[in-house]
C-alpha atoms as a PDB file:
ATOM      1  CA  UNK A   1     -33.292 -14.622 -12.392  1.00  0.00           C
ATOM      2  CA  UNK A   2     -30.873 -15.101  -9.256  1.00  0.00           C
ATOM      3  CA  UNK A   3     -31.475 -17.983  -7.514  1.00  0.00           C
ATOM      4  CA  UNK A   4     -32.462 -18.444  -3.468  1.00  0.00           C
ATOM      5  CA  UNK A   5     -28.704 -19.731  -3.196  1.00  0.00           C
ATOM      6  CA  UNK A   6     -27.037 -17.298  -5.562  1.00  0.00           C
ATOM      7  CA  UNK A   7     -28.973 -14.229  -3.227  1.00  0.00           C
ATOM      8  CA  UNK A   8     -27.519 -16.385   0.023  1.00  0.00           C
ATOM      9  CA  UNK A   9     -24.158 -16.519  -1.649  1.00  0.00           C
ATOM     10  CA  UNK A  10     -24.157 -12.328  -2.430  1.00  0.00           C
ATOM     11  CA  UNK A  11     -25.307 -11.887   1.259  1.00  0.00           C
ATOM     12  CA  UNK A  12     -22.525 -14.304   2.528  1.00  0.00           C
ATOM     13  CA  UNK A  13     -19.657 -12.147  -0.014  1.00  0.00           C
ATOM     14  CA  UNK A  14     -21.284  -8.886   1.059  1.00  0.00           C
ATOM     15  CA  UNK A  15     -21.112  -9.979   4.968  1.00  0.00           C
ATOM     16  CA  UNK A  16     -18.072 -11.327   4.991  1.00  0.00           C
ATOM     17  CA  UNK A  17     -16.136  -8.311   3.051  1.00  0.00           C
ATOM     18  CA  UNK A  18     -17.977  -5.870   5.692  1.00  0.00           C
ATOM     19  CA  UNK A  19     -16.627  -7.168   8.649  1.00  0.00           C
ATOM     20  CA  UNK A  20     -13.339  -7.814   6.453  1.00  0.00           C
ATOM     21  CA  UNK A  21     -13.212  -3.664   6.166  1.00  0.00           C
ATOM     22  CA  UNK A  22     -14.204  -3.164   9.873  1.00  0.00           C
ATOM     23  CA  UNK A  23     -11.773  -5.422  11.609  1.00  0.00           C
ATOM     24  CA  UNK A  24      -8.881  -3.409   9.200  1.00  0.00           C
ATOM     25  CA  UNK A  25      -9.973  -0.181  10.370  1.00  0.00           C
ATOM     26  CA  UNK A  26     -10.181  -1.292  14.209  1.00  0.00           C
ATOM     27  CA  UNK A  27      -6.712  -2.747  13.659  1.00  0.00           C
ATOM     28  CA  UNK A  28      -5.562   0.004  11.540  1.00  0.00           C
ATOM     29  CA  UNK A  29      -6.987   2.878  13.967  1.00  0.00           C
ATOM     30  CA  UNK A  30      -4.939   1.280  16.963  1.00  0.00           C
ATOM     31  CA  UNK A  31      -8.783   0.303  17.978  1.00  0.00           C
ATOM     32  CA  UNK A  32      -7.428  -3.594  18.319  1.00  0.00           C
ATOM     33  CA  UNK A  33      -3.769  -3.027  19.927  1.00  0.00           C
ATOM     34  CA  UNK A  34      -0.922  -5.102  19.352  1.00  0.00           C
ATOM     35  CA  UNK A  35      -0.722  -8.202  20.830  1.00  0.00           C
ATOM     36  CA  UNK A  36      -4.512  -8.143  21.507  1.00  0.00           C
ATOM     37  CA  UNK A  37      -6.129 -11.659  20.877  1.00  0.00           C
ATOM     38  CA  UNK A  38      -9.391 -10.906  18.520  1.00  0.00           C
ATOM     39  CA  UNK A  39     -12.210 -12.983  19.858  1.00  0.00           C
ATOM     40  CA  UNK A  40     -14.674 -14.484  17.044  1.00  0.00           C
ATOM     41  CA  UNK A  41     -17.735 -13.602  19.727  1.00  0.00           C
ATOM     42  CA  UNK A  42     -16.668 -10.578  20.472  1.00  0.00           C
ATOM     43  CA  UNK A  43     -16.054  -9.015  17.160  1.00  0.00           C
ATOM     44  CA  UNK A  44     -20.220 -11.044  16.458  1.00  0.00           C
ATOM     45  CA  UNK A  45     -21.707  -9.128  18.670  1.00  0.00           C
ATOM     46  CA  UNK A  46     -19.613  -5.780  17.798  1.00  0.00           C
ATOM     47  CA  UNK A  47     -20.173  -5.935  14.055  1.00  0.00           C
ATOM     48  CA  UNK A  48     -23.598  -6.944  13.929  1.00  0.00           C
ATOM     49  CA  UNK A  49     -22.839  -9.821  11.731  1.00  0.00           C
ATOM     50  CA  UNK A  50     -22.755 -14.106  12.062  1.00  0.00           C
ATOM     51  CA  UNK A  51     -20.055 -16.008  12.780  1.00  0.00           C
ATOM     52  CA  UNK A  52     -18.899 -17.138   9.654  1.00  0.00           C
ATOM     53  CA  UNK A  53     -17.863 -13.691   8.006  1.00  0.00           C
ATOM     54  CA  UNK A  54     -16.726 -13.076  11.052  1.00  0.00           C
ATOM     55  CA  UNK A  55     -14.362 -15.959  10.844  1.00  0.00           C
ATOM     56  CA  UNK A  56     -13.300 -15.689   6.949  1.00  0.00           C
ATOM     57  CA  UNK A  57     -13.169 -11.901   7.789  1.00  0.00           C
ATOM     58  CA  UNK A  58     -10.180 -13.131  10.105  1.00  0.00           C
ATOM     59  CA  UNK A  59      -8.738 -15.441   8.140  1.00  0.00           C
ATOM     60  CA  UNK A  60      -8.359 -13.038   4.948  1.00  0.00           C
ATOM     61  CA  UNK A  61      -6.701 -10.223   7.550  1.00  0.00           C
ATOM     62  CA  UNK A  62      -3.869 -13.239   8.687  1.00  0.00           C
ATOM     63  CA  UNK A  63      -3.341 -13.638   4.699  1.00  0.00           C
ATOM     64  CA  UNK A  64      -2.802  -9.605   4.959  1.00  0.00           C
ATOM     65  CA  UNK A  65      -0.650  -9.882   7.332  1.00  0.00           C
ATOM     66  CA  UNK A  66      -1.805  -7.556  10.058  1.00  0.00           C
ATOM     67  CA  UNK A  67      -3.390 -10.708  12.436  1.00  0.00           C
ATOM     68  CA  UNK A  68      -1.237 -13.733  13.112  1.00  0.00           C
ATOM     69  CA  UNK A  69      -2.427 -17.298  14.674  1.00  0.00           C
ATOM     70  CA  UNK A  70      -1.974 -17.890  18.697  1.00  0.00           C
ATOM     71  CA  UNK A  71      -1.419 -21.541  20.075  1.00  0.00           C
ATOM     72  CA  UNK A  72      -4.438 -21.445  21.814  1.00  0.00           C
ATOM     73  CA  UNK A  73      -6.298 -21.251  18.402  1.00  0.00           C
ATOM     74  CA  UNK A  74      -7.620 -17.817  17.174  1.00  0.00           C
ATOM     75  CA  UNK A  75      -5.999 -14.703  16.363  1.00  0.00           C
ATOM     76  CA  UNK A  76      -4.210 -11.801  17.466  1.00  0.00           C
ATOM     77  CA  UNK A  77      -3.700  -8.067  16.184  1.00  0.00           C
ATOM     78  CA  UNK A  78       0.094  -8.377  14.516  1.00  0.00           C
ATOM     79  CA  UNK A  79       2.681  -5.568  15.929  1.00  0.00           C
ATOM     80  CA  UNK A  80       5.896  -4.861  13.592  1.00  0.00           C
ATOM     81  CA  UNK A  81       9.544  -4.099  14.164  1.00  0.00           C
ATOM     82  CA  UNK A  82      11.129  -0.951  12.770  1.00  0.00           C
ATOM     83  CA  UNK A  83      13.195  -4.133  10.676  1.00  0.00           C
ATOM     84  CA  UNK A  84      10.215  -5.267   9.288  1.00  0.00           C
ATOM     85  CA  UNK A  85       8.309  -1.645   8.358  1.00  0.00           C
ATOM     86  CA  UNK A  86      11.884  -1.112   6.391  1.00  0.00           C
ATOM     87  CA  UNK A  87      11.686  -4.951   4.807  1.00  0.00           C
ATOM     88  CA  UNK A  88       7.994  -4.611   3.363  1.00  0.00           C
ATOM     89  CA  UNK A  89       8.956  -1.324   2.142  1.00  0.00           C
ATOM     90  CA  UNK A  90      11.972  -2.892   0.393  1.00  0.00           C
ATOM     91  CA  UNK A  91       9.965  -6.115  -0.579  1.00  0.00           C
ATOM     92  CA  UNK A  92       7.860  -3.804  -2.226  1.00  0.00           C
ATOM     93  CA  UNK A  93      10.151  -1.394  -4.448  1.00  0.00           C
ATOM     94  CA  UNK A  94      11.701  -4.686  -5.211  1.00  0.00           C
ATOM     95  CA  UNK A  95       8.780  -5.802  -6.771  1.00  0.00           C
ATOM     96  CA  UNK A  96       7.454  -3.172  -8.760  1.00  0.00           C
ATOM     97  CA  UNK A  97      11.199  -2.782  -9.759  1.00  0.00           C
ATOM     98  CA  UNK A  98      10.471  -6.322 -10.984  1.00  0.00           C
ATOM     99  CA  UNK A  99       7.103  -5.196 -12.981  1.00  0.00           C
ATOM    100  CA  UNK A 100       9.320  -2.267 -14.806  1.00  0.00           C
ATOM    101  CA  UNK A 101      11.782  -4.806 -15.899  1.00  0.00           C
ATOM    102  CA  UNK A 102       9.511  -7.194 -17.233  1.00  0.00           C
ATOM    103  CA  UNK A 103       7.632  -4.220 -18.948  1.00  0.00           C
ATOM    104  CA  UNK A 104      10.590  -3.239 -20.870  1.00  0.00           C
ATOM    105  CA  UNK A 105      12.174  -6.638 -21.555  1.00  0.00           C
ATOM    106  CA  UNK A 106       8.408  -7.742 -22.933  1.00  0.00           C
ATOM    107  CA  UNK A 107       7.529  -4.513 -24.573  1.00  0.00           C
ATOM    108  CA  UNK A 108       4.338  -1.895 -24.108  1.00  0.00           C
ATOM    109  CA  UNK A 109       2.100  -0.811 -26.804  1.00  0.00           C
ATOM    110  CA  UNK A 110       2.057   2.494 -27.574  1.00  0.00           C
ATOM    111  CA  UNK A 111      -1.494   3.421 -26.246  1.00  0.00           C
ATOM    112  CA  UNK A 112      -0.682   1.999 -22.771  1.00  0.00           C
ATOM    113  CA  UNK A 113       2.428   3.941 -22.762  1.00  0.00           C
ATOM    114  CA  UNK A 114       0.227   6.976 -23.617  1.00  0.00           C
ATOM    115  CA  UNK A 115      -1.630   6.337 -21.179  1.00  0.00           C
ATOM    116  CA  UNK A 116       0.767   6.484 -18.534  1.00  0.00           C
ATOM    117  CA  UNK A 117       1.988   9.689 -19.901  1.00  0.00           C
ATOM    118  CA  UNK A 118      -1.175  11.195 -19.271  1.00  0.00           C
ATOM    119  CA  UNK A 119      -1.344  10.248 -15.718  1.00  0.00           C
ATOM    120  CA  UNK A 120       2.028  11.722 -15.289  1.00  0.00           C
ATOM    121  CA  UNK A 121       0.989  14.515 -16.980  1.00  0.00           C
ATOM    122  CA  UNK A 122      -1.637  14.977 -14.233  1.00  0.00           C
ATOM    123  CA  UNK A 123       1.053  14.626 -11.505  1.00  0.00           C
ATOM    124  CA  UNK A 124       3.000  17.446 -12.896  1.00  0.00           C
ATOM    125  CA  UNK A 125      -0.083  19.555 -12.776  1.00  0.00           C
ATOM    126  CA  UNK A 126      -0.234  18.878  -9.323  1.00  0.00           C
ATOM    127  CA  UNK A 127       3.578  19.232  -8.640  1.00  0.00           C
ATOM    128  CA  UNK A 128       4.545  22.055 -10.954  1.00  0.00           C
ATOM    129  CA  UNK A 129       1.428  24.347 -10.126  1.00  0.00           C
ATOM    130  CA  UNK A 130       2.435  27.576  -7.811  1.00  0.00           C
ATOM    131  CA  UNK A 131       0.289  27.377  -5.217  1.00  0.00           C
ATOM    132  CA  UNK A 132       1.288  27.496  -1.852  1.00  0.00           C
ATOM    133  CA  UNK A 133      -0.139  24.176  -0.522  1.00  0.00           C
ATOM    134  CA  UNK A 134      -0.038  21.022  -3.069  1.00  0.00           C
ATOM    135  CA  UNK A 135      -3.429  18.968  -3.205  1.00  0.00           C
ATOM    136  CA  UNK A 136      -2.149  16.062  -1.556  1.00  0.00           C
ATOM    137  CA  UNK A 137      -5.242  14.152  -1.775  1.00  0.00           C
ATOM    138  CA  UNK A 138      -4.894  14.696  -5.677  1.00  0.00           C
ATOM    139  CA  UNK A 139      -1.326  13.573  -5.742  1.00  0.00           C
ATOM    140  CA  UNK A 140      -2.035  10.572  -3.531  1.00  0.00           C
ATOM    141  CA  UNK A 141      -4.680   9.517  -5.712  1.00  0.00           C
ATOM    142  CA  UNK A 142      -2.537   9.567  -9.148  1.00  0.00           C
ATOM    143  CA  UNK A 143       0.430   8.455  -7.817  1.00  0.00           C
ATOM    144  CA  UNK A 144      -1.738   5.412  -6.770  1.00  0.00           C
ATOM    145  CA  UNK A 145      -2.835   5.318 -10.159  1.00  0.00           C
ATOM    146  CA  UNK A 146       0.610   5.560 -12.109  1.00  0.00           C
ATOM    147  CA  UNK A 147       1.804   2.728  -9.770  1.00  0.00           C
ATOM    148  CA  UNK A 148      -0.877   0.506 -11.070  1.00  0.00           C
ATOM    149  CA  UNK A 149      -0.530   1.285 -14.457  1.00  0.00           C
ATOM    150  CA  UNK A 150       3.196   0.426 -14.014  1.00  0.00           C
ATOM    151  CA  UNK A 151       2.106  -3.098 -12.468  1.00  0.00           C
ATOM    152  CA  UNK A 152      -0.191  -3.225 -15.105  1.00  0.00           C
ATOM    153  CA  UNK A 153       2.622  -3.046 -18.100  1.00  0.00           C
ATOM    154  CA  UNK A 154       4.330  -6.044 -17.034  1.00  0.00           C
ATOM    155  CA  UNK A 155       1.214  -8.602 -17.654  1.00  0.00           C
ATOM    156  CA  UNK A 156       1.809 -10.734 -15.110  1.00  0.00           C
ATOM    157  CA  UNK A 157      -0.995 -11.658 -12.957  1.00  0.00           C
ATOM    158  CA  UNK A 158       1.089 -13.552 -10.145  1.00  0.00           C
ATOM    159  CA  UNK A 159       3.081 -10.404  -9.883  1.00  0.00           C
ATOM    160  CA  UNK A 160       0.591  -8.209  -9.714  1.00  0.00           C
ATOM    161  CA  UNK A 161      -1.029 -10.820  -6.455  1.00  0.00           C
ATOM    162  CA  UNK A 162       2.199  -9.996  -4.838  1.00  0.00           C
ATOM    163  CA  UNK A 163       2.404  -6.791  -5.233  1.00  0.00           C
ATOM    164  CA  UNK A 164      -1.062  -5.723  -4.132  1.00  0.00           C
ATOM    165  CA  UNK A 165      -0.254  -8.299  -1.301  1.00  0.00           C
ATOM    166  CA  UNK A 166       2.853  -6.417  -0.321  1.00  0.00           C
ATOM    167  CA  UNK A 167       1.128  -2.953  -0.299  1.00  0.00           C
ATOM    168  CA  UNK A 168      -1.961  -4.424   1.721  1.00  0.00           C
ATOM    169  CA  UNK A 169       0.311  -3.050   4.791  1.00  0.00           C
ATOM    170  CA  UNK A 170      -0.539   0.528   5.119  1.00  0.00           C
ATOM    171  CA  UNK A 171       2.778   2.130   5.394  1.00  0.00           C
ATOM    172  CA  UNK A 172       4.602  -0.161   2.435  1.00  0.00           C
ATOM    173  CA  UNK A 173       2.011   1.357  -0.262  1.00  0.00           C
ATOM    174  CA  UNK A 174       3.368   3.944  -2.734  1.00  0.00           C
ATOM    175  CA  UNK A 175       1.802   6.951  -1.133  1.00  0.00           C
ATOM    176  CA  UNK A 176       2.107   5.800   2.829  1.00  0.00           C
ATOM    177  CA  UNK A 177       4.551   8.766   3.718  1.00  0.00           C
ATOM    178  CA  UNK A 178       3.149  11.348   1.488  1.00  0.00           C
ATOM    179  CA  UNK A 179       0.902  12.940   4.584  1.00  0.00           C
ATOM    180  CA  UNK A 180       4.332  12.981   6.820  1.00  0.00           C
ATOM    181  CA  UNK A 181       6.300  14.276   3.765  1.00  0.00           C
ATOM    182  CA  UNK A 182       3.991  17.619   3.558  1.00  0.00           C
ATOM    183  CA  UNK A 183       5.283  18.785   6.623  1.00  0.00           C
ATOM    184  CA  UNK A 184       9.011  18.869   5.794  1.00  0.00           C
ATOM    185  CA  UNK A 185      10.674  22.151   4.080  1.00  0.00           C
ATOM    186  CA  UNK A 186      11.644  19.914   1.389  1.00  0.00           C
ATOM    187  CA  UNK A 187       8.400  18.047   0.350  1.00  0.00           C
ATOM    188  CA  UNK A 188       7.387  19.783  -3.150  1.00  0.00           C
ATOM    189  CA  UNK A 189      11.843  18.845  -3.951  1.00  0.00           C
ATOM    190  CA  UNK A 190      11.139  15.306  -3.046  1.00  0.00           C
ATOM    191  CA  UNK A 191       7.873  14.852  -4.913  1.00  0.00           C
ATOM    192  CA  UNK A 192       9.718  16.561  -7.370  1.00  0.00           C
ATOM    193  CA  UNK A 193      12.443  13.835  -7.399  1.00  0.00           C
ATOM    194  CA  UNK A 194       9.821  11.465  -7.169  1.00  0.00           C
ATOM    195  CA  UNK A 195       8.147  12.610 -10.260  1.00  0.00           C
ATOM    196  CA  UNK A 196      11.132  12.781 -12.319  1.00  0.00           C
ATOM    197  CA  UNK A 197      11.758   9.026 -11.301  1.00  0.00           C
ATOM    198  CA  UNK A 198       8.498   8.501 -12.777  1.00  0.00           C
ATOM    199  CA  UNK A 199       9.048  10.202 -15.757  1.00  0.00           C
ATOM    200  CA  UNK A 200      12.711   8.039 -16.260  1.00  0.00           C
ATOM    201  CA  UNK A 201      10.934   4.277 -15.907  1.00  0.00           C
ATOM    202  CA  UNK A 202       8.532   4.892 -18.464  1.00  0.00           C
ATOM    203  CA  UNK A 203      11.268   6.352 -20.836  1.00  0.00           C
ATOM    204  CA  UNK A 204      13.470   3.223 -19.900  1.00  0.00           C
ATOM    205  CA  UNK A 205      10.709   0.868 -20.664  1.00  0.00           C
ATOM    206  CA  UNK A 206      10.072   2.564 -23.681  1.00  0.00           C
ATOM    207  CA  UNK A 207      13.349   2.068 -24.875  1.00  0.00           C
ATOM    208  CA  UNK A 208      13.387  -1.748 -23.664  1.00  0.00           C
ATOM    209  CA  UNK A 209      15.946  -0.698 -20.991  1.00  0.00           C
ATOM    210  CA  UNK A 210      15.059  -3.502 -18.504  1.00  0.00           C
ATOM    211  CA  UNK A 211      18.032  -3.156 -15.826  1.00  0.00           C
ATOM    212  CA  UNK A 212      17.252   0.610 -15.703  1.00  0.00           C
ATOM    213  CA  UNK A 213      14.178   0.205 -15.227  1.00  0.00           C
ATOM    214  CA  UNK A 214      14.404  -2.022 -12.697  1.00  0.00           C
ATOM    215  CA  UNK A 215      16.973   0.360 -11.052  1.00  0.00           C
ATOM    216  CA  UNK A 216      14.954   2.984 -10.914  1.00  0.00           C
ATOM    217  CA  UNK A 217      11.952   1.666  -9.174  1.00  0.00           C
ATOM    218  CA  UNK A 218      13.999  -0.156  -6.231  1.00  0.00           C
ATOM    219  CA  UNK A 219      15.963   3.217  -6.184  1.00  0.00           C
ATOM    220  CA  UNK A 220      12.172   5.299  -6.001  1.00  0.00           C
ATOM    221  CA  UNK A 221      11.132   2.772  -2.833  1.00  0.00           C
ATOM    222  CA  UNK A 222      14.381   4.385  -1.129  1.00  0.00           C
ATOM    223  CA  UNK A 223      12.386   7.676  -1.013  1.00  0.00           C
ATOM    224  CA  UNK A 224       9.374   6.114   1.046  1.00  0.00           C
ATOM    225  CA  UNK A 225      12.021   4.375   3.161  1.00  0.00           C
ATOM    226  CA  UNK A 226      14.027   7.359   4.148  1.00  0.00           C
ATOM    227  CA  UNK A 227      10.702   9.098   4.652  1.00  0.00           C
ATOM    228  CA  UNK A 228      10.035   6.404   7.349  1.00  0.00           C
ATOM    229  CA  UNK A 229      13.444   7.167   8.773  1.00  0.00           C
ATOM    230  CA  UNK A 230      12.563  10.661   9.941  1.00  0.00           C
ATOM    231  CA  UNK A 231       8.874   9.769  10.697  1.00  0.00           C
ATOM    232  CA  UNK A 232      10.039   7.099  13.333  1.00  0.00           C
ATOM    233  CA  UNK A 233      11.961   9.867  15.444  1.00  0.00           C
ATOM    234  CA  UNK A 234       8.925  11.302  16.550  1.00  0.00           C
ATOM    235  CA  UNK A 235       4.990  10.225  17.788  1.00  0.00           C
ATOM    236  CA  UNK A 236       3.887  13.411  16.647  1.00  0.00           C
ATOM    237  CA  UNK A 237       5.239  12.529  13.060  1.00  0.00           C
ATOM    238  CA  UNK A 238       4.146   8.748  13.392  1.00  0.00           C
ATOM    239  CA  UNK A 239       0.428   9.702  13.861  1.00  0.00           C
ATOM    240  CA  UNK A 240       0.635  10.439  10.020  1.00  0.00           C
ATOM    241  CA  UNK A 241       2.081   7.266   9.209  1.00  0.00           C
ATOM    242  CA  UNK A 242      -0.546   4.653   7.813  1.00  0.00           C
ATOM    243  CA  UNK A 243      -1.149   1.756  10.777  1.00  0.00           C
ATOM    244  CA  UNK A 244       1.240   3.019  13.104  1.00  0.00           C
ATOM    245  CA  UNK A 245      -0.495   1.889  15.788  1.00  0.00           C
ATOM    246  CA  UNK A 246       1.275  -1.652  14.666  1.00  0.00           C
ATOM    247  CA  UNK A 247       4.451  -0.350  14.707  1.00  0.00           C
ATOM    248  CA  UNK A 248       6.951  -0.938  17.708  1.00  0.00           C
ATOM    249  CA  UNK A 249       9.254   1.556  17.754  1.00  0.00           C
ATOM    250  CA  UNK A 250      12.767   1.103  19.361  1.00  0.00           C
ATOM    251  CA  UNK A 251      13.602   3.326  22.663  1.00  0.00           C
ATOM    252  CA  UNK A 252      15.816   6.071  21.383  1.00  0.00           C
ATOM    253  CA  UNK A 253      18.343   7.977  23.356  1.00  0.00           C
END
C-alpha cells in the first residue's frame, strides 16, 4: 500500500512533468518569445500549479536547452543562430553515426536485426505505395521508430542520454523537416534516398562494417540539414519547421 509520502512524491513527479510539457509548448509555439525572461510567479499563476514544479519545470527546460540563465537570476526563453540550428543538426547525425558504428563493431543479434527490418519494411509501405499523397504522420512515426532501434543496437546507455538530449531541440530530431519536405516536387525522391540510407546501415552493421556505417548516418543527417537550407529562405516555409519561433534568421538580400 503506497504510503502518504510515496502519494506526495507521485503528485510532486506528476506536477512537475506537467508544467515541464506546458512551458515547452509555450516556448515551442513562439507563446514565450526569444529573449523573454520566464518569471517563476508568472508561469504559478498561469499553470495552475506551486512553485516548486514550477521551478524544476525550468530547470529541466535549461538542461534542454531551449531556456538559458540571466545574471539577474532566473531564466529566459533561448533564441538560436542559423550556425547553431546547422550544429545540433550535425551534433546529432554525428551521434547516431556513432551508435551505427558501435553496433557493427560490437555485433547485433539476429532478432534485433529482424526487427529493424520489419520497421523498414513498414517505411517502404509507406514510401513505395502509389498514392498520391504519402501518410506523413505514418512515416514520421516509423522513421522515429527505426532511429531508436538504431540507438538501441549500439547498447550504450550514455549514448543513447546524448542522443535523446541532442534531439530534445525540435528541428535537430530525425523527422523535424519531414512536414517542410512534403511540399517540394522532390519529397517522395528524397524519402526515397532516405530510405535506401536506411536500408544500407543495417546491411553495414550486419556485416560488422563499422566505418560505413558510421558514414552513412552522418551522411543521412546531411538530408535534414539541406532541408533546413531551403526552409530558412522563406517564413512561409519556416512555419513548418519544429520551434521556429527560436530561430533567428539572418536578413537576406
Amino acid at each position: 500500500m503506497a504510503t502518504r509520502a510515496d502519494r506526495g512524491s507521485e503528485r510532486s513527479v506528476s506536477q512537475t512533468l506537467k508544467a515541464q510539457l506546458a512551458l515547452r509548448e509555450f516556448v515551442l509555439r513562439g507563446e514565450l518569445k526569444p529573449g523573454e525572461r520566464v518569471s517563476e510567479l508568472q508561469m504559478v499563476e498561469r499553470l495552475g500549479v506551486s512553485r516548486t514544479p514550477v521551478r524544476m519545470a525550468l530547470v529541466r527546460l535549461e538542461e534542454e536547452g531551449l531556456l538559458e540563465p540571466i545574471p539577474s537570476g532566473g531564466f529566459s526563453v533561448k533564441a538560436f543562430t542559423e550556425r547553431e540550428v546547422f550544429e545540433a543538426i550535425e551534433i546529432r547525425g554525428t551521434l547516431e553515426g556513432l551508435a551505427a558504428r558501435l553496433a557493427a563493431e560490437r555485433g547485433v543479434s539476429r532478432s534485433d536485426l529482424q526487427e529493424a527490418a520489419d520497421c523498414l519494411n513498414a517505411i517502404d509501405e509507406v514510401v513505395c505505395r502509389d498514392v498520391v499523397e504519402i501518410d506523413l504522420s505514418r512515416y514520421i512515426e516509423l522513421n522515429a521508430q527505426f532511429h531508436k532501434i538504431l540507438i538501441e543496437l549500439a547498447g550504450s546507455q550514455a549514448l543513447a542520454r546524448q542522443i535523446e538530449r541532442a534531439c530534445v531541440l525540435p528541428f535537430a530530431s530525425p523527422s523535424a523537416l519531414v512536414q517542410f519536405q512534403s511540399r517540394s516536387p522532390e519529397s517522395r525522391h528524397i524519402l526515397a534516398v532516405a530510405q535506401d540510407q536506411h536500408r544500407c546501415v543495417l546491411t553495414a552493421i550486419e556485416r560488422r562494417e563499422g566505418s560505413r556505417a558510421e558514414a552513412i548516418m552522418r551522411e543521412h543527417a546531411r538530408i535534414a540539414h539541406r532541408n533546413m537550407e531551403k526552409a530558412l529562405i522563406s517564413q512561409r516555409d519556416m512555419d513548418l519547421v519544429p520551434g521556429s519561433a527560436l530561430i533567428k534568421r539572418r536578413i537576406r538580400a
